[in-house]
Each structure stands twice: as structure tokens, then as C-alpha cells.
C-alpha atoms as a PDB file:
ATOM      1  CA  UNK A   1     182.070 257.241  91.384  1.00  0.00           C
ATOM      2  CA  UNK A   2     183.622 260.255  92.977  1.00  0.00           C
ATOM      3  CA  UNK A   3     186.927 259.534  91.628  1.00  0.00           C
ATOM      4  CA  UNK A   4     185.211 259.410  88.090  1.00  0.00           C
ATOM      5  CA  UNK A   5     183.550 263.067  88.914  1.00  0.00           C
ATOM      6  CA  UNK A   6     186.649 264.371  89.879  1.00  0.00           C
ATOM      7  CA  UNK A   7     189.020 263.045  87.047  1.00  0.00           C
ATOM      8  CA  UNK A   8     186.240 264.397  84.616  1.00  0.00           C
ATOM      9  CA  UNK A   9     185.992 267.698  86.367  1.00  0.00           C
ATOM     10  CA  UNK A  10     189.773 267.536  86.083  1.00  0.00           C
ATOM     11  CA  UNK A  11     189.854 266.602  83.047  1.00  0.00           C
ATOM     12  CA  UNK A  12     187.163 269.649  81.887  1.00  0.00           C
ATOM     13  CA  UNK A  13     188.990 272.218  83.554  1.00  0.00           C
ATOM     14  CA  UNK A  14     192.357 271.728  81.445  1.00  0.00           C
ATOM     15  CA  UNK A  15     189.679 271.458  77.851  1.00  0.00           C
ATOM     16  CA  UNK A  16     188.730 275.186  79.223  1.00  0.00           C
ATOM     17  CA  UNK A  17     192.434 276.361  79.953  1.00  0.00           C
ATOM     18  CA  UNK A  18     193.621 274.846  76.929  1.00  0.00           C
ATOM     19  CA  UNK A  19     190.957 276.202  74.845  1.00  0.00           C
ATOM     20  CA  UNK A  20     191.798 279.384  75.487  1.00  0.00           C
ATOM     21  CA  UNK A  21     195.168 278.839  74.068  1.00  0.00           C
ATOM     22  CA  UNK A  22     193.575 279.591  70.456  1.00  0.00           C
ATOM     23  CA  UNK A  23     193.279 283.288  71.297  1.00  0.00           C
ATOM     24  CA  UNK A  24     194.696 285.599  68.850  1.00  0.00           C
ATOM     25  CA  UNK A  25     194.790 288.577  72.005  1.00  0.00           C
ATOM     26  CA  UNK A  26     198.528 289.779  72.199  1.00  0.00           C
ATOM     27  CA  UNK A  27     200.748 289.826  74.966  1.00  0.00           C
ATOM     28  CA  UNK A  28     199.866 292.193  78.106  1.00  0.00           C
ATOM     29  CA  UNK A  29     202.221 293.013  80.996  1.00  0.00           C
ATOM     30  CA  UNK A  30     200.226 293.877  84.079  1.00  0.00           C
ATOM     31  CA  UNK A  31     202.431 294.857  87.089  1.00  0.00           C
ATOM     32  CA  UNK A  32     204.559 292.339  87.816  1.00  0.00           C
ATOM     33  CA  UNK A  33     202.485 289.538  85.882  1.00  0.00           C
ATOM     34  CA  UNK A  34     203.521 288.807  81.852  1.00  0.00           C
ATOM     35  CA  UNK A  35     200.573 286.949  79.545  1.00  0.00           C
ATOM     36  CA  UNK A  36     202.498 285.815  76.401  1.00  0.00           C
ATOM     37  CA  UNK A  37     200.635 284.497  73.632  1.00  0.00           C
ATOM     38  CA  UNK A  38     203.788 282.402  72.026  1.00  0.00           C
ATOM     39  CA  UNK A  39     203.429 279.797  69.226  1.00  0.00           C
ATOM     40  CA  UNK A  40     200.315 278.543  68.028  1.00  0.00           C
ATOM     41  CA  UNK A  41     198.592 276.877  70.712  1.00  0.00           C
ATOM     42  CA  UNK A  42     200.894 277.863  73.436  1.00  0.00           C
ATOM     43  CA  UNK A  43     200.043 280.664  75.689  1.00  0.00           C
ATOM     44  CA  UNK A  44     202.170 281.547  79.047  1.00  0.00           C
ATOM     45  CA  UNK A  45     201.374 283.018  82.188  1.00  0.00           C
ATOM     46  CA  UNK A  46     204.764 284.258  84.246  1.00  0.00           C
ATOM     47  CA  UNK A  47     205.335 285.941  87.642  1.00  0.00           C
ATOM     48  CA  UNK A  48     207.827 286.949  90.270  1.00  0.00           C
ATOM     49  CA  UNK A  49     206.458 283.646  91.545  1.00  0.00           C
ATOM     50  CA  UNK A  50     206.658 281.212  88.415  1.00  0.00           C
ATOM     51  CA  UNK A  51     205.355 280.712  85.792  1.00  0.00           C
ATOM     52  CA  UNK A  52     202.570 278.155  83.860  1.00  0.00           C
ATOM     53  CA  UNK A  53     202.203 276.982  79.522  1.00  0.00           C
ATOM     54  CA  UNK A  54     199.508 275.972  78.390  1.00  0.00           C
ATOM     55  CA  UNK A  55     200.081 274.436  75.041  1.00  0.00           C
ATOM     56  CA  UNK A  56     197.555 272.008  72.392  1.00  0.00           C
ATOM     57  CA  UNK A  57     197.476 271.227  68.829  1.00  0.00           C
ATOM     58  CA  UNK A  58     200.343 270.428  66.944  1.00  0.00           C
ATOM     59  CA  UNK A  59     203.197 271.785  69.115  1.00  0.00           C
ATOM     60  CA  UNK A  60     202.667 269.089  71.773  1.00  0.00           C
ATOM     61  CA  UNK A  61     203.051 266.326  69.800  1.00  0.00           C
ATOM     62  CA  UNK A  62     206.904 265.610  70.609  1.00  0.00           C
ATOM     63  CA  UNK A  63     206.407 266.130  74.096  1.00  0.00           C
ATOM     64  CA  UNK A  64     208.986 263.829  76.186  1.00  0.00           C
ATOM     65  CA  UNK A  65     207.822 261.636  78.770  1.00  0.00           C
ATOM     66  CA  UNK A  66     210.206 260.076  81.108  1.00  0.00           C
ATOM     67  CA  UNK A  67     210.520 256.348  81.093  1.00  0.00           C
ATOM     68  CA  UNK A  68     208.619 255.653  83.656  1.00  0.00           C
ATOM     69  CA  UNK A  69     205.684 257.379  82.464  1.00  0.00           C
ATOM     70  CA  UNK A  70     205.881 256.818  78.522  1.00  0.00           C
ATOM     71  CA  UNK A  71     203.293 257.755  76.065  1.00  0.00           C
ATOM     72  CA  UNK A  72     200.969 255.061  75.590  1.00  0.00           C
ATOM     73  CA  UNK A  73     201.102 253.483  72.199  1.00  0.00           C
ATOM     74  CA  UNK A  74     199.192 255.305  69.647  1.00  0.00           C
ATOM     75  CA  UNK A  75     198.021 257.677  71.995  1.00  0.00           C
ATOM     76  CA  UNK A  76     197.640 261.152  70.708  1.00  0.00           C
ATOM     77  CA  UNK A  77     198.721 264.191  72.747  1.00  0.00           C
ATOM     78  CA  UNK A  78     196.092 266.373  73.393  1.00  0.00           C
ATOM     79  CA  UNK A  79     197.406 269.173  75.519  1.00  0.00           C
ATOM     80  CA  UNK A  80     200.456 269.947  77.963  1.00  0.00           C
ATOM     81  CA  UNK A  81     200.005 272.094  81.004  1.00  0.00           C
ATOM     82  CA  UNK A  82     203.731 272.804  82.701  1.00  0.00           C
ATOM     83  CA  UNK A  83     204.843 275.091  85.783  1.00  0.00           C
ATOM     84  CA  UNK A  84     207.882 276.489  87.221  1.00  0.00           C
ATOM     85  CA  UNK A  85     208.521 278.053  90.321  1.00  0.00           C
ATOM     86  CA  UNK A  86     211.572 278.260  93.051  1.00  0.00           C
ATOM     87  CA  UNK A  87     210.577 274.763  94.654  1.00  0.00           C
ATOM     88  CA  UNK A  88     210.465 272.973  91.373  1.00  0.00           C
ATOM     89  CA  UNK A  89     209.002 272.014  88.002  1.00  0.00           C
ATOM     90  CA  UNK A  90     206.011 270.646  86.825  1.00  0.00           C
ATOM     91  CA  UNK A  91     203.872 269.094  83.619  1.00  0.00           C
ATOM     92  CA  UNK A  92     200.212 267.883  83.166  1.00  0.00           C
ATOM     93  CA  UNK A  93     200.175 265.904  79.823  1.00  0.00           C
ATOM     94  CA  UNK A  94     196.412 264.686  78.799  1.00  0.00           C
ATOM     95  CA  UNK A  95     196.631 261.670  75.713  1.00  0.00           C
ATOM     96  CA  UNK A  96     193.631 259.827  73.889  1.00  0.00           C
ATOM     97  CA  UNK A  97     193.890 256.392  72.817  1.00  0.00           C
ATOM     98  CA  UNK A  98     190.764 253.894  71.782  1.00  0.00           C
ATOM     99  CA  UNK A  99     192.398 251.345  73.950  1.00  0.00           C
ATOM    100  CA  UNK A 100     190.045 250.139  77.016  1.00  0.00           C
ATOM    101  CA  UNK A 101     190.660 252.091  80.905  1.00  0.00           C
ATOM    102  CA  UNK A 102     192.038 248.330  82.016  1.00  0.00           C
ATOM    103  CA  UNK A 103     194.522 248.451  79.521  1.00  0.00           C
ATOM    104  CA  UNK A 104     195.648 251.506  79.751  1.00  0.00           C
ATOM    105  CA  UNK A 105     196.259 251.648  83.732  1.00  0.00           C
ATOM    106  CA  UNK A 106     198.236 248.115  83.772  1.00  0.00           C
ATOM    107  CA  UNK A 107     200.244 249.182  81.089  1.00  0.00           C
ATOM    108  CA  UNK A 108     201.429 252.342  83.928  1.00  0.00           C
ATOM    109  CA  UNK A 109     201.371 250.002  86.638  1.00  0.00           C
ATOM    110  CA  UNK A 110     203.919 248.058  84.196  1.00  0.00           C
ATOM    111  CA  UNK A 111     206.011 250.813  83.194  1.00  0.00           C
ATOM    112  CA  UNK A 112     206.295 252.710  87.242  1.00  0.00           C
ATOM    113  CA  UNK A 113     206.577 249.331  88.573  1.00  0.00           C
ATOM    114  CA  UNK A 114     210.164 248.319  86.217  1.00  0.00           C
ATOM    115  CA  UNK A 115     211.561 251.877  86.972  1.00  0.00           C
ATOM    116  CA  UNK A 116     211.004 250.861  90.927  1.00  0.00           C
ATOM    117  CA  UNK A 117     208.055 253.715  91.742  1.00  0.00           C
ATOM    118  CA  UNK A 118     207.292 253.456  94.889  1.00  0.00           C
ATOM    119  CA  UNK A 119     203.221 253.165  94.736  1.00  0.00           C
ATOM    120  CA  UNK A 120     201.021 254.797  97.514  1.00  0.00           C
ATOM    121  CA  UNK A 121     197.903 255.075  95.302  1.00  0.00           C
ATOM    122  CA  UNK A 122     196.675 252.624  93.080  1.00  0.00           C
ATOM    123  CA  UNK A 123     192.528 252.929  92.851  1.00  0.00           C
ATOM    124  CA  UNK A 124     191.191 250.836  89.873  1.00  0.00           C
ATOM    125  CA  UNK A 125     187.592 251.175  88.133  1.00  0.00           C
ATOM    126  CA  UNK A 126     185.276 249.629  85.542  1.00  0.00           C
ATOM    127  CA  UNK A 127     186.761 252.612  83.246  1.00  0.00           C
ATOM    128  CA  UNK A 128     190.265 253.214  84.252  1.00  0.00           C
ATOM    129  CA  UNK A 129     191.377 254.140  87.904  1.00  0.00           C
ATOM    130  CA  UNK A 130     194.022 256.260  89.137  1.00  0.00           C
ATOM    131  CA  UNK A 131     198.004 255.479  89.831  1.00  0.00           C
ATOM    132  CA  UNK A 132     200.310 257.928  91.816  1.00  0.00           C
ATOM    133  CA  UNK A 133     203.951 257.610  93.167  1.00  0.00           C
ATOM    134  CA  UNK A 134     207.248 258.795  93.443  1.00  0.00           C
ATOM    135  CA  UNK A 135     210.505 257.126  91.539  1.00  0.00           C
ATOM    136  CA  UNK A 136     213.858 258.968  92.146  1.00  0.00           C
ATOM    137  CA  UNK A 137     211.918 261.312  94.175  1.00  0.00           C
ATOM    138  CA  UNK A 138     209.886 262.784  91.461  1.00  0.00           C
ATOM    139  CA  UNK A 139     206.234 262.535  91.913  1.00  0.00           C
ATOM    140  CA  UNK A 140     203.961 260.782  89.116  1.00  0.00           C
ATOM    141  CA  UNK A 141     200.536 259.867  88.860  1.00  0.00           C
ATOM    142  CA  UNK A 142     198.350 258.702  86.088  1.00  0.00           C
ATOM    143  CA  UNK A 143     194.823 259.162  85.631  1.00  0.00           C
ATOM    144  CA  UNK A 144     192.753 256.954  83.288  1.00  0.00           C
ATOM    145  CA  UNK A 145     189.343 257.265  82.479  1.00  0.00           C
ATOM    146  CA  UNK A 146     186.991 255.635  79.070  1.00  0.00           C
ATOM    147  CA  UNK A 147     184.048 256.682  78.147  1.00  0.00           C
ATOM    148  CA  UNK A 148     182.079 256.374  74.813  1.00  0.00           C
ATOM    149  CA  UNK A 149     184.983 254.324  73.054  1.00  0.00           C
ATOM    150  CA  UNK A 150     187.670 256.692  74.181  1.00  0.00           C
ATOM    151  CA  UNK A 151     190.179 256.732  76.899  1.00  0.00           C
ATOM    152  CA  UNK A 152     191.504 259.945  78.541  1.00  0.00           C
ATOM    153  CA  UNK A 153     195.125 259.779  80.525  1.00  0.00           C
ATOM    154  CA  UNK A 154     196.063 262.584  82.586  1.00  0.00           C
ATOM    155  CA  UNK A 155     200.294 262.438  83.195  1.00  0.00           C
ATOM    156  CA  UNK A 156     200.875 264.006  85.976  1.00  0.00           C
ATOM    157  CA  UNK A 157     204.798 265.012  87.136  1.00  0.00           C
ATOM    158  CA  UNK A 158     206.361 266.698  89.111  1.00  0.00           C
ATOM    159  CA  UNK A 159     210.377 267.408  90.862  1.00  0.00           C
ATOM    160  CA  UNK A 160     208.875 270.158  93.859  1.00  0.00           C
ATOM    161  CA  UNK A 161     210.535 269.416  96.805  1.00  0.00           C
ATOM    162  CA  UNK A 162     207.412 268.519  99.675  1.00  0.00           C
END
């Protein structure tokens, strides 16, 4: 149950970055940090450091997903969280889909397991569970959790080197 607390307190935390993302407030440079407020629904935080998008709504919708981590079938994109910095790149992609937690998490365990991930975490629940891995040295892993007729995944990937 603390896996389910976490992966909705996850899972809350990117509904209140991303909801931010709807602001109309302009872009402000502050010393050496830029806010850019860029297409609708995207908003961008950069530094000497890196940088991090948020981005929701209809500008996510395309978003590419590597083979081993496809979009589920019918899922719907819901938002896309991605970094940058000088050890690597990063993207949080959350999808809906009606289909059950089960379903959902084989279908990953499927799809890492034909593009030879190497599995270290594979935690399954009543509503979903949790996958995560590497495959060609990129980290992955998936989060899946149902509730009230709806599924949540949570795409996590990531190239940093460590």
C-alpha cells in the first residue's frame, strides 16, 4: 500500500506542475534562471545547470516513445515532464487508458522484456504495480496504477550516466 501512496503522491505532484502550465504570466529572467512560457501548455524552466518542460493538452499528443516503452493502445497522453542537463536527458510521460492495472503492466513487461531490458524491479498489485530497468543502458520504469475505472501510467526515461 505504500507503493500505491507514493505512485499517487507522484502522480499528484506532476497534476500540480502541469497545471500550472495554463498560466498566461510571461516570460521572466531572474539572474541566471529563464521561465519561458512557450506554446500552449508548455512552460520551461532553464539554468546554467539544465533545464525542465512541462507540457499538457494538445501539444503532447505526438509524443515519441521508444520501442521498448510504447504508448499503450488507446491511451491518451496526459502530460510530458522532460529535463536536460550535462549528465544526460530525461522525460516523465503520464497516459490514461480504461484498460485494467493487470493489463496494462504485462503489456510493459511484454514490450521491455522483447527489447532485452534488463529488469531489477518488477512489484505487481491488485491495481497495477511498478516495472523499472535499463535496455541499452537507458533507464526505464513504468508505473501503473487503476482506480475508479481508470488507469494512470507514469513513463519514466532516462540516458544520465549513474
Amino acid at each position: 500500500m505504500e507503493m500505491i501512496r507514493a505512485v499517487r503522491l507522484g502522480i499528484g505532484s506532476l497534476a500540480l506542475v502541469i497545471g500550472g502550465c495554463h498560466s498566461s504570466a510571461p516570460s521572466d529572467s531572474s539572474g541566471k534562471t529563464d521561465l519561458m512560457q512557450g506554446a500552449a501548455g508548455v512552460s520551461t524552466i532553464k539554468t546554467d545547470g539544465g533545464s525542465i518542460s512541462a507540457a499538457s493538452g494538445a501539444t503532447v499528443q505526438d509524443v515519441a516513445l521508444p520501442a521498448y516503452a510504447p504508448r499503450y493502445p488507446g491511451a491518451v497522453v496526459v502530460s510530458v515532464i522532460g529535463t536536460q542537463d550535462d549528465k544526460g536527458k530525461g522525460r516523465m510521460v503520464r497516459l490514461d487508458t480504461p484498460a485494467d492495472g493487470a493489463t496494462v503492466l504485462s503489456f510493459y513487461r511484454d514490450a521491455l522484456g522483447r527489447h532485452g531490458a534488463n529488469i531489477a524491479m518488477d512489484i505487481r498489485l491488485p491495481t497495477g504495480g511498478m516495472l523499472g530497468g535499463k535496455v541499452d543502458g537507458k533507464s526505464v520504469s513504468v508505473i501503473v496504477d487503476s482506480k475508479s475505472g481508470k488507469t494512470a501510467i507514469v513513463i519514466s526515461l532516462s540516458d544520465a550516466a549513474g
